[in-house]
C-alpha atoms as a PDB file:
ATOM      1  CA  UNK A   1      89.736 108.740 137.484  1.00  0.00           C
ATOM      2  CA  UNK A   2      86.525 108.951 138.989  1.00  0.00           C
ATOM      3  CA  UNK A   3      84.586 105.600 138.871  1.00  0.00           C
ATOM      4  CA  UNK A   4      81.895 107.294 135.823  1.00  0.00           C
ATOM      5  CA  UNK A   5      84.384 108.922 133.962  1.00  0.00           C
ATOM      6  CA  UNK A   6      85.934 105.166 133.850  1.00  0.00           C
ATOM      7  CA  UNK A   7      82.449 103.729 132.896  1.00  0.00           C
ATOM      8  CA  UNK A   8      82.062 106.429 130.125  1.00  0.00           C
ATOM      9  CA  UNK A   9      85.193 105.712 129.114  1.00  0.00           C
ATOM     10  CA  UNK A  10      84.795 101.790 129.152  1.00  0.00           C
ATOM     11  CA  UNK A  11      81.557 102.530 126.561  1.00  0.00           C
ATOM     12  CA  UNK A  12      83.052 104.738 123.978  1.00  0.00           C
ATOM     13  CA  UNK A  13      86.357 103.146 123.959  1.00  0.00           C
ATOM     14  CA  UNK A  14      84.387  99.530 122.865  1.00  0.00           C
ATOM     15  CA  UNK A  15      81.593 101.062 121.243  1.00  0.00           C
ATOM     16  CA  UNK A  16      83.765 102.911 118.939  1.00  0.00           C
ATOM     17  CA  UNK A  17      86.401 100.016 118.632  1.00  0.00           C
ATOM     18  CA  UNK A  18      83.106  98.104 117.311  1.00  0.00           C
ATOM     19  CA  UNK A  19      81.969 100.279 114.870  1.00  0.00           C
ATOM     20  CA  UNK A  20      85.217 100.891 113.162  1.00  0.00           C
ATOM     21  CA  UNK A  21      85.960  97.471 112.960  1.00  0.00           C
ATOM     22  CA  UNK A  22      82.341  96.266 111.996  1.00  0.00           C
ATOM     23  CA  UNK A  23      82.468  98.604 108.732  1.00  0.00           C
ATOM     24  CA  UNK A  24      86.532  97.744 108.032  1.00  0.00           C
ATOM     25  CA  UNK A  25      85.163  94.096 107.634  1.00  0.00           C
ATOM     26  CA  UNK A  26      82.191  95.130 106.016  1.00  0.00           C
ATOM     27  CA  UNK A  27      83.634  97.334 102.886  1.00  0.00           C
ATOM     28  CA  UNK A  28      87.216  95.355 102.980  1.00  0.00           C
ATOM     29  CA  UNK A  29      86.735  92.382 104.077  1.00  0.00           C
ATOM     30  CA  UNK A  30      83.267  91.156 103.311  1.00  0.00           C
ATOM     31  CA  UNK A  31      83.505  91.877  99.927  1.00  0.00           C
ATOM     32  CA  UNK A  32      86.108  89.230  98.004  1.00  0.00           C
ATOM     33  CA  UNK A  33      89.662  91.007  99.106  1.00  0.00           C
ATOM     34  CA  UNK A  34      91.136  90.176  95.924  1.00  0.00           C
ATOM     35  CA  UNK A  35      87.891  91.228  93.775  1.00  0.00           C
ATOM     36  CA  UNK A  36      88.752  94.231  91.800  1.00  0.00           C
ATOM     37  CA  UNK A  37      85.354  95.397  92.868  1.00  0.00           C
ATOM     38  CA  UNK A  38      86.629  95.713  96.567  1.00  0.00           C
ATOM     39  CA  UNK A  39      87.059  99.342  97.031  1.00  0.00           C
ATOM     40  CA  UNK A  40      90.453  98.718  97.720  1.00  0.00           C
ATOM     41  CA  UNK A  41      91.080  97.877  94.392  1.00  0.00           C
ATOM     42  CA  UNK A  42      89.282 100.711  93.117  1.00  0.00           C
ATOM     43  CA  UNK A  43      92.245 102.669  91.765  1.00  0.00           C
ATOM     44  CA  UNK A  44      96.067 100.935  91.318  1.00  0.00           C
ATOM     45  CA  UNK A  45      98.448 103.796  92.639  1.00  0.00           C
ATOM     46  CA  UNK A  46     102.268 104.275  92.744  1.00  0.00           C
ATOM     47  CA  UNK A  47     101.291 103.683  96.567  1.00  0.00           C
ATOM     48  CA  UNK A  48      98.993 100.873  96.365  1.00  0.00           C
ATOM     49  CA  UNK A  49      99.805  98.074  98.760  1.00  0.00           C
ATOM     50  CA  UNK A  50      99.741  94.560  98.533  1.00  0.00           C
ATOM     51  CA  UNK A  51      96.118  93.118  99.701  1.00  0.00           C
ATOM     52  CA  UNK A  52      97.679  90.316 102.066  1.00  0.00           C
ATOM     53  CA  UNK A  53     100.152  91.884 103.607  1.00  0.00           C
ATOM     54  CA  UNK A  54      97.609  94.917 104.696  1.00  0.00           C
ATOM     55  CA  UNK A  55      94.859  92.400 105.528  1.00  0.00           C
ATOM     56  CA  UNK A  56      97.865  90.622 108.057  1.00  0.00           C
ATOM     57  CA  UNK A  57      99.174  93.854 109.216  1.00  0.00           C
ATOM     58  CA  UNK A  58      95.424  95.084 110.268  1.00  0.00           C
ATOM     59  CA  UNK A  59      94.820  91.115 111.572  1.00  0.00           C
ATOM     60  CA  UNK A  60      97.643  92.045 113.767  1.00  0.00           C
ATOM     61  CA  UNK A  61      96.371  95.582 114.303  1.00  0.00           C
ATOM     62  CA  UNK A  62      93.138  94.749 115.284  1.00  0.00           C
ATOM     63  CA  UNK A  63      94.590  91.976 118.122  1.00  0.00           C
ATOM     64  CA  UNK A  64      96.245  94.666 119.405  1.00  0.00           C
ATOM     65  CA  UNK A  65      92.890  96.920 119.602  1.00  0.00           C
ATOM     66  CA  UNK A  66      91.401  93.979 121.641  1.00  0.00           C
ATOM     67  CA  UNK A  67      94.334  93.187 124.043  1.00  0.00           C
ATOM     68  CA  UNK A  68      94.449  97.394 124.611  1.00  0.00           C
ATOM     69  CA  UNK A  69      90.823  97.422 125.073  1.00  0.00           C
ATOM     70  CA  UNK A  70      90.890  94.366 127.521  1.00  0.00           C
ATOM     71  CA  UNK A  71      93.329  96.078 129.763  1.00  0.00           C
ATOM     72  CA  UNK A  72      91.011  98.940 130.501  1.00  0.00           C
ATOM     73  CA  UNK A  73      89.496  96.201 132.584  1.00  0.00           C
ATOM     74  CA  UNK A  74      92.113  94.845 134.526  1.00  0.00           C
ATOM     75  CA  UNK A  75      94.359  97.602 135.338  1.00  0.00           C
ATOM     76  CA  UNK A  76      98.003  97.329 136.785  1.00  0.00           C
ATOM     77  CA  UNK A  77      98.330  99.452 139.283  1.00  0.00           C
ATOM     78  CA  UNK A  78     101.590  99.738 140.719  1.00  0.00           C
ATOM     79  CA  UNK A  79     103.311 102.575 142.108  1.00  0.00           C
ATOM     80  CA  UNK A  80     107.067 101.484 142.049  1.00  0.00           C
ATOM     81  CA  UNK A  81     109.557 103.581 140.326  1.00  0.00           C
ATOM     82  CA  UNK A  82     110.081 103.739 137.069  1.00  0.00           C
ATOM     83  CA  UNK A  83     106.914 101.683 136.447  1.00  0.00           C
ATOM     84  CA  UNK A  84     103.827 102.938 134.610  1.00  0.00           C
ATOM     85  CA  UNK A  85     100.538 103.021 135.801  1.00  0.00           C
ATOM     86  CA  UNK A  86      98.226 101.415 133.445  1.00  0.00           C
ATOM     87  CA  UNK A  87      95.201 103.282 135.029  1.00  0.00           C
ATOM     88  CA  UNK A  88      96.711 106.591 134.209  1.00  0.00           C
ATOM     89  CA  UNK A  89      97.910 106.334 130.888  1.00  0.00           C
ATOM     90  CA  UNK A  90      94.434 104.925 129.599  1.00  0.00           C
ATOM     91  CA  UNK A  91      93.269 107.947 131.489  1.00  0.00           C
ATOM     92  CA  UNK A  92      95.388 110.062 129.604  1.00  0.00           C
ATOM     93  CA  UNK A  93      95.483 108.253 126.032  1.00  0.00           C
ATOM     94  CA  UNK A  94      92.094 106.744 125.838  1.00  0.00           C
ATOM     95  CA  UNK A  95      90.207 109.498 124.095  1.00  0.00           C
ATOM     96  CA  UNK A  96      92.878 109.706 121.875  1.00  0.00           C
ATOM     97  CA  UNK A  97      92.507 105.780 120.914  1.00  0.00           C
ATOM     98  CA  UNK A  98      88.648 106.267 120.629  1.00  0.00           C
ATOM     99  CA  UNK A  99      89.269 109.231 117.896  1.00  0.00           C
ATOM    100  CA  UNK A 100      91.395 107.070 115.922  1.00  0.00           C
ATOM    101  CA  UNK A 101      88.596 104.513 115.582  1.00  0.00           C
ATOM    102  CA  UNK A 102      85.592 107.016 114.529  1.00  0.00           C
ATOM    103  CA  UNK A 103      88.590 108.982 112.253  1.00  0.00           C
ATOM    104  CA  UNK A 104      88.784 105.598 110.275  1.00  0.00           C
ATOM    105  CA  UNK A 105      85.143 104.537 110.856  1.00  0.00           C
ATOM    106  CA  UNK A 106      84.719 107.837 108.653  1.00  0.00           C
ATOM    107  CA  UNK A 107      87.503 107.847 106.320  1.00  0.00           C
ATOM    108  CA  UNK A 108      86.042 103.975 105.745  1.00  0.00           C
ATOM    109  CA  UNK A 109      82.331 105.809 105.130  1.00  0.00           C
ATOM    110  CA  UNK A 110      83.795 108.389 102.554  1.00  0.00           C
ATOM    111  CA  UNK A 111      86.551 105.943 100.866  1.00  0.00           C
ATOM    112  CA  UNK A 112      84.255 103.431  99.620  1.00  0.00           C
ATOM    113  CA  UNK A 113      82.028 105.975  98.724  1.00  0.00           C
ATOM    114  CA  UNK A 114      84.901 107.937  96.342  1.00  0.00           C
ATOM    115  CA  UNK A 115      84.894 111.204  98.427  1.00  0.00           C
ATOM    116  CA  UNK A 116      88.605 110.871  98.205  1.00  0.00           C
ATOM    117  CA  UNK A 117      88.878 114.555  99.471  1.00  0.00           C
ATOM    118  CA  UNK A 118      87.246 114.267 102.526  1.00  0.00           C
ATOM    119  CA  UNK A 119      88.761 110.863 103.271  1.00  0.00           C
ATOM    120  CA  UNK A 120      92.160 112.698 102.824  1.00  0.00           C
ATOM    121  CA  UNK A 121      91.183 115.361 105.001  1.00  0.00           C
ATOM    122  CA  UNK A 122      89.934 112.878 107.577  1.00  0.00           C
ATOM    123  CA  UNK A 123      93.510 111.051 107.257  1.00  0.00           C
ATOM    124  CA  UNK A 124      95.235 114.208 107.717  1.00  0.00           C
ATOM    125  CA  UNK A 125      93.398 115.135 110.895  1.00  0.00           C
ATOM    126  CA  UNK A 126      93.711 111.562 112.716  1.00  0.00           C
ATOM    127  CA  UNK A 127      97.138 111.322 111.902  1.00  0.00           C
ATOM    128  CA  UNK A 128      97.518 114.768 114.015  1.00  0.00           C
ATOM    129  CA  UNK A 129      95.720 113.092 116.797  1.00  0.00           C
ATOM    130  CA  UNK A 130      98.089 110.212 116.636  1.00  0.00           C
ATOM    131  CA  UNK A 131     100.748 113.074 117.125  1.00  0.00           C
ATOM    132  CA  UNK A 132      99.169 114.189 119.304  1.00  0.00           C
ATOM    133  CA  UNK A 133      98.788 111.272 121.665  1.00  0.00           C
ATOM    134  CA  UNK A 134     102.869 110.693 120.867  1.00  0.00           C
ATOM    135  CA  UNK A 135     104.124 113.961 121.673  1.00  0.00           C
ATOM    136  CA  UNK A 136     101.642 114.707 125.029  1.00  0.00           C
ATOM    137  CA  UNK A 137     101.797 111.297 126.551  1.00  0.00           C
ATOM    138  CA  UNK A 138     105.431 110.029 125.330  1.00  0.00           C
ATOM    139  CA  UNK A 139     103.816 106.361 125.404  1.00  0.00           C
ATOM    140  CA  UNK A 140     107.413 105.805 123.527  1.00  0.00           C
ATOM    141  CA  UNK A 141     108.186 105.765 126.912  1.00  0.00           C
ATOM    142  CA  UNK A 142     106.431 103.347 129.008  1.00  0.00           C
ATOM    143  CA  UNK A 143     108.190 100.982 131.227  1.00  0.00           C
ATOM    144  CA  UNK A 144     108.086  97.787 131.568  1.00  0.00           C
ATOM    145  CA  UNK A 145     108.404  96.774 128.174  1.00  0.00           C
ATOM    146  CA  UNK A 146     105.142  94.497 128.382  1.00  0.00           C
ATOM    147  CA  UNK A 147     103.072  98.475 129.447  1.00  0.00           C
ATOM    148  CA  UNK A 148     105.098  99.174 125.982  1.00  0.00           C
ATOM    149  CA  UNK A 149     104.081  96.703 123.921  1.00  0.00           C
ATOM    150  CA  UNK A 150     100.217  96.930 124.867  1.00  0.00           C
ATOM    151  CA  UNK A 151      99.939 100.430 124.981  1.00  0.00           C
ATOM    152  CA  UNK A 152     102.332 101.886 122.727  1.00  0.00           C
ATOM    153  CA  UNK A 153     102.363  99.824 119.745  1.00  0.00           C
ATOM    154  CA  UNK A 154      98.219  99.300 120.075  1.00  0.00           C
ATOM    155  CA  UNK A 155      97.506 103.178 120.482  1.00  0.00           C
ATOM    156  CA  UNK A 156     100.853 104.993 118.475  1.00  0.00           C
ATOM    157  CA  UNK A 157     103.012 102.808 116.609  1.00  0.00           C
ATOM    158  CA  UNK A 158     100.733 100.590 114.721  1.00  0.00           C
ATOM    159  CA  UNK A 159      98.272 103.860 113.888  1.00  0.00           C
ATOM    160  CA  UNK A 160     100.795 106.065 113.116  1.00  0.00           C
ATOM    161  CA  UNK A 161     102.323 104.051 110.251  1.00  0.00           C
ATOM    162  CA  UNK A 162      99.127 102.883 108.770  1.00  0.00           C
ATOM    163  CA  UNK A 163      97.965 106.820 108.546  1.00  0.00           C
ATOM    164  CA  UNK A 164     101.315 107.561 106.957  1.00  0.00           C
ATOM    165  CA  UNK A 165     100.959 104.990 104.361  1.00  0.00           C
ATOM    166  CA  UNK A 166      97.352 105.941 104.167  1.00  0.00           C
ATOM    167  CA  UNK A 167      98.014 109.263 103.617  1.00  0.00           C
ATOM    168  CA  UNK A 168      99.772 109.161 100.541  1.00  0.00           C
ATOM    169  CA  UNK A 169      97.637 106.131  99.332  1.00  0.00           C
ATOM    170  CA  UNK A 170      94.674 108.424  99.429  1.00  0.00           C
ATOM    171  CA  UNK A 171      96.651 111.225  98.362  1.00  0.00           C
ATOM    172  CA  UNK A 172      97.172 108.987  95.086  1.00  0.00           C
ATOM    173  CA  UNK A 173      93.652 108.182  94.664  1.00  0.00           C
ATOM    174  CA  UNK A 174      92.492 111.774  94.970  1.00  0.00           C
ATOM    175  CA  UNK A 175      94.904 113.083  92.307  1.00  0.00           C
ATOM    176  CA  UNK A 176      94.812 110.143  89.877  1.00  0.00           C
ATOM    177  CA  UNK A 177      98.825 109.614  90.016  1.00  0.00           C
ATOM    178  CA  UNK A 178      99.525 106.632  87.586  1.00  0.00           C
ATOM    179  CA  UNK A 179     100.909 108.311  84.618  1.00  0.00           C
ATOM    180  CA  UNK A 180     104.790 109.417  84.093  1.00  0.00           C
ATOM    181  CA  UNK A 181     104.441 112.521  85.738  1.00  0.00           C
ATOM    182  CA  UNK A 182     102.913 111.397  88.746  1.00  0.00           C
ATOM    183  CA  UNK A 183     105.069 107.830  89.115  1.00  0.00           C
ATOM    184  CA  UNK A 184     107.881 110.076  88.705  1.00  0.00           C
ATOM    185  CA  UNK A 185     106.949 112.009  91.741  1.00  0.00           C
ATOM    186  CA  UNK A 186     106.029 109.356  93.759  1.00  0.00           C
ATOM    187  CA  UNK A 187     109.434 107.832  93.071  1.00  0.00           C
ATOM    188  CA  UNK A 188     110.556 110.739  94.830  1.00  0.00           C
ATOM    189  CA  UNK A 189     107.776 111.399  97.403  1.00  0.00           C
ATOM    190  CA  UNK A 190     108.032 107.456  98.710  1.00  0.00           C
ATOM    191  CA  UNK A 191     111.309 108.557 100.066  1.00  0.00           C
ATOM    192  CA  UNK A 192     109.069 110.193 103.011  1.00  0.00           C
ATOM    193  CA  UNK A 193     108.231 106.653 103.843  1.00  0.00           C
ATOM    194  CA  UNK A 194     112.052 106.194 104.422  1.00  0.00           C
ATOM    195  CA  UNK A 195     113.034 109.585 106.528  1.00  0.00           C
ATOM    196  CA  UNK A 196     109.956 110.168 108.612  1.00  0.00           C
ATOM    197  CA  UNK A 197     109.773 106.926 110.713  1.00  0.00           C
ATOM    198  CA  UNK A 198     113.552 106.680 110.777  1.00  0.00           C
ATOM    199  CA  UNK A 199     113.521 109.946 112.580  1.00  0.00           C
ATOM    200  CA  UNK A 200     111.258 108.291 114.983  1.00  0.00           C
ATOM    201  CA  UNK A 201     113.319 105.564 115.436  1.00  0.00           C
ATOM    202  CA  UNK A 202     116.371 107.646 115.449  1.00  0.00           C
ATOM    203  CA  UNK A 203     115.513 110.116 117.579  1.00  0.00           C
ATOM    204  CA  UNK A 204     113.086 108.745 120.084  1.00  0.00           C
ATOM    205  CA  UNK A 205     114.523 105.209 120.225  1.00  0.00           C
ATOM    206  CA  UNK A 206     110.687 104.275 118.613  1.00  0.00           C
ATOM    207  CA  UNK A 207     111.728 100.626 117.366  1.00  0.00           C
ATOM    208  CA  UNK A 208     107.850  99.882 117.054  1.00  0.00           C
ATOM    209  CA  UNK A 209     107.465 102.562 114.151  1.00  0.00           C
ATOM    210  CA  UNK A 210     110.268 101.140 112.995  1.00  0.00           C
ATOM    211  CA  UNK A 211     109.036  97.972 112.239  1.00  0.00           C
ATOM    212  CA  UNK A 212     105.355  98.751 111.505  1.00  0.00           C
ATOM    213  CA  UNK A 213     106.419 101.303 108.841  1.00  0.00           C
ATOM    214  CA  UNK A 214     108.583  98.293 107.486  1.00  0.00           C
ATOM    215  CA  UNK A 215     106.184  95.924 107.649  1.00  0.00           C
ATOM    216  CA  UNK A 216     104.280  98.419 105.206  1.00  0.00           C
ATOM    217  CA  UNK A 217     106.557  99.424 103.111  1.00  0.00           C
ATOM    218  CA  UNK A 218     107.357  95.806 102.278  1.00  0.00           C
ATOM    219  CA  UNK A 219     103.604  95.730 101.338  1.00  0.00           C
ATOM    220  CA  UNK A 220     104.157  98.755  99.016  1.00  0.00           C
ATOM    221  CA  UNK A 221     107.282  96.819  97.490  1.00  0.00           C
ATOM    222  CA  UNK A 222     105.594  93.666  96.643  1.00  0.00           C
ATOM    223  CA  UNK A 223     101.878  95.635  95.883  1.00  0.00           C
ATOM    224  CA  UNK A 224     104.237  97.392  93.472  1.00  0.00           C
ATOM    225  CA  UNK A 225     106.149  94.452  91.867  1.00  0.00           C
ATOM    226  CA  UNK A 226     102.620  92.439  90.699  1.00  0.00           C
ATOM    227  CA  UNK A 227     101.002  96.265  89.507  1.00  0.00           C
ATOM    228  CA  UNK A 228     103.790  97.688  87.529  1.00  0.00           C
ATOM    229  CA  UNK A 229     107.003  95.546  87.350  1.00  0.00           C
ATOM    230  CA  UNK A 230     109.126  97.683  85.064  1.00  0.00           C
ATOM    231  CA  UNK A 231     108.977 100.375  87.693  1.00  0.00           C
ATOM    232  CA  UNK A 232     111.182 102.028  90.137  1.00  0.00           C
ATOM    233  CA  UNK A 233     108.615 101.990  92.914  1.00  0.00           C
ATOM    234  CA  UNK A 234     108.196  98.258  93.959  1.00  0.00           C
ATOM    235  CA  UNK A 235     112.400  98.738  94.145  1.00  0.00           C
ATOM    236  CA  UNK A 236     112.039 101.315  96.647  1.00  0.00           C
ATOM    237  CA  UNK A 237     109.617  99.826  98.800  1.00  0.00           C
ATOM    238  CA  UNK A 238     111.649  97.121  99.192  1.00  0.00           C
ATOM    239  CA  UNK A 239     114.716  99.143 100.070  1.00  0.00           C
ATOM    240  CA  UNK A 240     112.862 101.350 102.406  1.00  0.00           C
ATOM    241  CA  UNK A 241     111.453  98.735 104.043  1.00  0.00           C
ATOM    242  CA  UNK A 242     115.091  96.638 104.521  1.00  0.00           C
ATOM    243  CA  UNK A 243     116.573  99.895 105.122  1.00  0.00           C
ATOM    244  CA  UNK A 244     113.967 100.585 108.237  1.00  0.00           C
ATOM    245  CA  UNK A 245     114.359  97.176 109.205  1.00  0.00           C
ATOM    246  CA  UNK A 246     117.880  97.455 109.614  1.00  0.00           C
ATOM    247  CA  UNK A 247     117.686 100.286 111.711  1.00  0.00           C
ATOM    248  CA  UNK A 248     115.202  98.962 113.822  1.00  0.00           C
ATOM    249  CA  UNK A 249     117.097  95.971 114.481  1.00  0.00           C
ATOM    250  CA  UNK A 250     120.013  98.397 115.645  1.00  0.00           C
ATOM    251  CA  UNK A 251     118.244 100.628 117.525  1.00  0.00           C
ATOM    252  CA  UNK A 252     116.149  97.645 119.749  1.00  0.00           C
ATOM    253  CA  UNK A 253     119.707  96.006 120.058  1.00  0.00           C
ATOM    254  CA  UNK A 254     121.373  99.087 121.042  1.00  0.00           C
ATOM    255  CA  UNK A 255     118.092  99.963 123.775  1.00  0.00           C
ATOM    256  CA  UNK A 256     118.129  96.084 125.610  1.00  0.00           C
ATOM    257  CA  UNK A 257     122.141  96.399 125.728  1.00  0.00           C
ATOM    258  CA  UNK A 258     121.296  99.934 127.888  1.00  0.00           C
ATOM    259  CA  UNK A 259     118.968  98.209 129.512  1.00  0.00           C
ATOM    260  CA  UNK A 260     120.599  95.299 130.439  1.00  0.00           C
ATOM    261  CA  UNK A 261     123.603  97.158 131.836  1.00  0.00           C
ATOM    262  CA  UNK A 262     121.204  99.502 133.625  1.00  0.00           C
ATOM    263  CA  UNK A 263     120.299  96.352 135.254  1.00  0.00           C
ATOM    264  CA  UNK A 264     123.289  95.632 136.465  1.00  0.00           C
ATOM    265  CA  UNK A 265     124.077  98.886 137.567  1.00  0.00           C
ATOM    266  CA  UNK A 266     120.997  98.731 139.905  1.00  0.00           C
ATOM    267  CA  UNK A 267     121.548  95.385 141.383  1.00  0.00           C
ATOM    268  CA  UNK A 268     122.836  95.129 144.782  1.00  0.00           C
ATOM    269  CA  UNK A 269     126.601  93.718 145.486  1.00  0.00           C
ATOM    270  CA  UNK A 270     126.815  90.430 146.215  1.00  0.00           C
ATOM    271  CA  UNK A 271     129.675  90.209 148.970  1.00  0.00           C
ATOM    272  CA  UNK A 272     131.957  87.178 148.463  1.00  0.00           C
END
């Protein structure tokens, strides 16, 4: 990467980390979180989540951002096998990470101001360049697990759940699902929240979508329980989100036991 395309890249990547985050806290956050004039109170859904547990997912989220973002500055650079370069998968991912942040800097814009259309449309399309940035640059991938954890869950895992959850949130919101009909179908659509991360965690060994999609569909569950208690929804978040959990656990158990014995394999004989 030539040493201005890394300085352009250095600006938009913060600049647009800023902005997104500056109106998050400004529309979410500034306003009283638990003020039914917070726009995210604005309409109770069948997919509404529970305020803390988004506010301490996106805490996390955003910690994430900045420990992704601060990397861009001190690169690892090492050229041993099986070990990725940090330089060249913020090369290859970092336009990708600066989308996500002016998608939701504009989905923020269009939420709070009830274009709930446009914010779904907006959804939609970042959520592609999430998939995007999965299926192109694999950062499911990365080795060592510490590359993993700072890129992947900061750029793919921690996105892609929130947009999933967002999606039919929004979706909800735009089509003014809280009467039978529409509880009954989002007793069935929730189910989505079940199969489509487990199939990332199933087939791609993706144990952080595993557990970000729990984390959120335990916020779904408990959002649920305190909006409409005689429900089936709150039920099924909570399932979901054990059920996901679960998995997760087996699949990251299953994935250091492979590693470990890869190890092993590796190691050189010691001669007695």
């Amino acid at each position: 990467m030539a040493v201005n395309d890394i300085l352009t890249h250095k600006i938009f990547t913060i600049l647009s980390w800023l902005v997104a985050t500056y109106y998050s806290f400004r529309y979410f956050v500034g306003r009283d979180p638990l003020s039914h004039d917070n726009p995210y109170h604005s309409v109770n859904t069948p997919f509404t989540l529970n305020i803390v547990v988004t506010m301490v997912y996106w805490a996390v989220f955003l910690l994430m951002q900045i420990l992704f973002v601060t990397q861009i500055f001190v690169p690892t650079v090492n050229n041993a096998s099986g070990i990725t370069n940090r330089l060249e998968v913020t090369k290859n991912i970092g336009w990708h990470f600066t989308a996500f942040n002016l998608f939701h800097w504009a989905w923020t814009l269009l939420f709070v101001k009830k274009h709930y259309f446009w914010s779904e449309v907006i959804l939609i399309l970042n959520f592609l360049n999430i998939l995007a940035l999965y299926f192109a640059h694999k950062t499911f991938s990365l080795r060592p697990f510490s590359n993993w954890f700072l890129i992947h869950m900061s750029t793919a895992a921690f996105p892609f759940s929130w947009l999933l959850m967002a999606i039919f949130w929004n979706g909800a919101v735009l089509f003014h699902v809280h009467k039978l009909l529409g509880r009954i179908m989002a007793n069935i659509l929730v189910w989505l929240l079940f199969f489509i991360p487990a199939s990332f965690v199933v087939v791609f060994n993706d144990w952080g979508i595993g557990i970000t999609s729990s984390v959120l569909t335990f916020g779904l569950g408990l959002g649920q329980l305190f909006t409409k208690a005689f429900a089936l929804q709150w039920i099924f978040g909570f399932i979901i989100s054990g059920l996901l959990f679960v998995l997760t656990v087996i699949v990251a158990s299953g994935w250091a036991i492979r590693r470990g014995v890869s190890s092993s394999e590796s190691a050189p004989l010691l001669e007695g």
